[in-house]
Protein backbone atom coordinates (compact mmCIF):
# COMPACT_ATOMS: atom_id res chain seq x y z
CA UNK A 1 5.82 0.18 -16.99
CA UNK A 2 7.27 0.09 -13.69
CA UNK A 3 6.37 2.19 -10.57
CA UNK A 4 7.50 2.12 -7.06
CA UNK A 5 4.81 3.04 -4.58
CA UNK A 6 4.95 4.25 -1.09
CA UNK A 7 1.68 3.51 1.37
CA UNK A 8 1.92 5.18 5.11
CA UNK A 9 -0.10 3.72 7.87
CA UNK A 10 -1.14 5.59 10.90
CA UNK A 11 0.10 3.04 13.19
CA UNK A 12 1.98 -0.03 13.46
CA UNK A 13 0.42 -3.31 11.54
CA UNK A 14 0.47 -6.11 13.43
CA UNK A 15 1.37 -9.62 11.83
CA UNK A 16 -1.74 -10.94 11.01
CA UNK A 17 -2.62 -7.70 9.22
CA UNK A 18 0.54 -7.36 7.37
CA UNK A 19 -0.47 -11.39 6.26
CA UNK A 20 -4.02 -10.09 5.46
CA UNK A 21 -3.19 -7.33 3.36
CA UNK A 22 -0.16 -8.79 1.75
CA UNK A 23 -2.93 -11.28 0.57
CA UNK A 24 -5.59 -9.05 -0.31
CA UNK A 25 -2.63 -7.04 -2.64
CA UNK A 26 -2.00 -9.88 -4.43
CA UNK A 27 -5.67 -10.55 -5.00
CA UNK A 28 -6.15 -6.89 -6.48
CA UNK A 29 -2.94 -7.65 -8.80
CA UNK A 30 -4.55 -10.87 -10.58
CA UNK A 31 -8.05 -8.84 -10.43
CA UNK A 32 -6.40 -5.63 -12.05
CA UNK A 33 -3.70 -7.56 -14.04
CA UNK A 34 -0.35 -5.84 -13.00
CA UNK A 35 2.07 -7.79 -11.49
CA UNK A 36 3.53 -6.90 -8.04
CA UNK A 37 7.21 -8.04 -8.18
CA UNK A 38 8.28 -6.47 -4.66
CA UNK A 39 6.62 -5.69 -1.70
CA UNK A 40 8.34 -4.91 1.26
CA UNK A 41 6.60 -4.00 5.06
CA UNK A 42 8.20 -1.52 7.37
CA UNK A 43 7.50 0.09 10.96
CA UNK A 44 4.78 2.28 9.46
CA UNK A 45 4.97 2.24 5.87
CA UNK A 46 4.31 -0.41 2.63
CA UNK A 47 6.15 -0.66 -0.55
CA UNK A 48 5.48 -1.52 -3.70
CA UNK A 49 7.12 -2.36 -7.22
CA UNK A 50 4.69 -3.50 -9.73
CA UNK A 51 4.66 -3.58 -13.31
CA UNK A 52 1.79 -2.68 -15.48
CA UNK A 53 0.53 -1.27 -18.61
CA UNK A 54 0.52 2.01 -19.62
CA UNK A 55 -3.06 2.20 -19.85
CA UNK A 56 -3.69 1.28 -16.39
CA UNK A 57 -5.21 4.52 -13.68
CA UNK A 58 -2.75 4.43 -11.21
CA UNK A 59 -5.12 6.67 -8.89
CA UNK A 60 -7.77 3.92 -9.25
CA UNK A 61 -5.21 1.03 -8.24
CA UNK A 62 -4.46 2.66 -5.59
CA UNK A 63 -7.69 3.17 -4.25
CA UNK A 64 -8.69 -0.51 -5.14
CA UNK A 65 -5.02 -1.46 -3.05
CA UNK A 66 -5.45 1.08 0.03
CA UNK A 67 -9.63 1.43 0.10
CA UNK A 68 -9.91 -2.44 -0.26
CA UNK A 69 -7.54 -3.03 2.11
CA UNK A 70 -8.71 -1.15 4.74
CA UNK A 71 -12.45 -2.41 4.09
CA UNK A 72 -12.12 -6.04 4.50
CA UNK A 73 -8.95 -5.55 6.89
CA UNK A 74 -11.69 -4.06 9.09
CA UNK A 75 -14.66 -7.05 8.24
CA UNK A 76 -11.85 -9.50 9.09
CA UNK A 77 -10.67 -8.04 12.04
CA UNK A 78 -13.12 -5.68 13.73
CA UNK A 79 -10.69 -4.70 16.52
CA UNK A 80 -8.27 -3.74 14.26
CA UNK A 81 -10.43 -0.43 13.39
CA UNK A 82 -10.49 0.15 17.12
CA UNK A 83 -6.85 0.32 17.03
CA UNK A 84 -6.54 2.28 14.11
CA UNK A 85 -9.24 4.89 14.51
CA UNK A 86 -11.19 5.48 11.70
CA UNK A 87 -8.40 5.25 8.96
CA UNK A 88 -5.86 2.12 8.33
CA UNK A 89 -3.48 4.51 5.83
CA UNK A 90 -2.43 8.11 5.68
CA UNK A 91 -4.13 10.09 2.80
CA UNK A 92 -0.90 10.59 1.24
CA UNK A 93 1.05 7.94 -0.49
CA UNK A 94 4.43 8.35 -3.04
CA UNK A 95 4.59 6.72 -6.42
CA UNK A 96 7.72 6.97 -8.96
CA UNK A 97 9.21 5.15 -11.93
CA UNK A 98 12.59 5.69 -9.80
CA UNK A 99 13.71 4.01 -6.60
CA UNK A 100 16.41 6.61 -5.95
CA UNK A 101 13.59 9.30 -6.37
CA UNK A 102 10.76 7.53 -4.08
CA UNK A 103 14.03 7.02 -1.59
CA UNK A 104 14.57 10.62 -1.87
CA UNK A 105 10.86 11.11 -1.39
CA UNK A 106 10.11 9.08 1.55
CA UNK A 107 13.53 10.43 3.07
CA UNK A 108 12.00 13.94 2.92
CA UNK A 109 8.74 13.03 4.64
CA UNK A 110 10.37 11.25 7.25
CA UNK A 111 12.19 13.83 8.19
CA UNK A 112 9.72 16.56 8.28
């Protein structure tokens, strides 16, 4: 199955984040066997195309992805939680088996 998954940060990632966490994703995707075949940084957002089985928890990959993340982001680079207060990512991220549709959804939170 394929999903296309939308991550928000509440500020901008610097490089050597975006480097750590674009490492620590692909580390999660061997661990939780699903294959990321897209990721893609922007000003304030992360996105993701992965394929997977049916039987995976999406809720729980994306906790392992974003939780993770933020974790040993922080251990890493201490300052970085100074800069980003006490959360790396917005609660809220998008997920759809669509492009158009996360598009469409990501359009409509930009925008509001």
């Amino acid at each position: 199955m394929q999903y296309h998954i939308a991550f928000f940060t509440k500020n901008t990632l610097k490089l050597h984040e975006i480097n750590f966490i674009k490492n620590y994703f692909n580390n999660v995707s061997i661990n939780h066997e699903f294959k990321i075949m897209k990721m893609e940084f922007g000003f304030n957002n992360v996105r993701l195309t992965i394929n997977c089985q049916t039987t995976h928890n999406i809720p729980n990959l994306i906790k392992a992805l974003k939780g993770g993340s933020a974790r040993f982001l922080y251990k890493e680079f201490p300052d970085s939680k100074i800069e980003h207060g006490s959360s790396l990512w917005d609660s809220k991220y998008y997920i759809s088996t669509d492009e158009m549709q996360l598009d469409n959804m990501i359009s409509g939170k930009i925008t509001k």
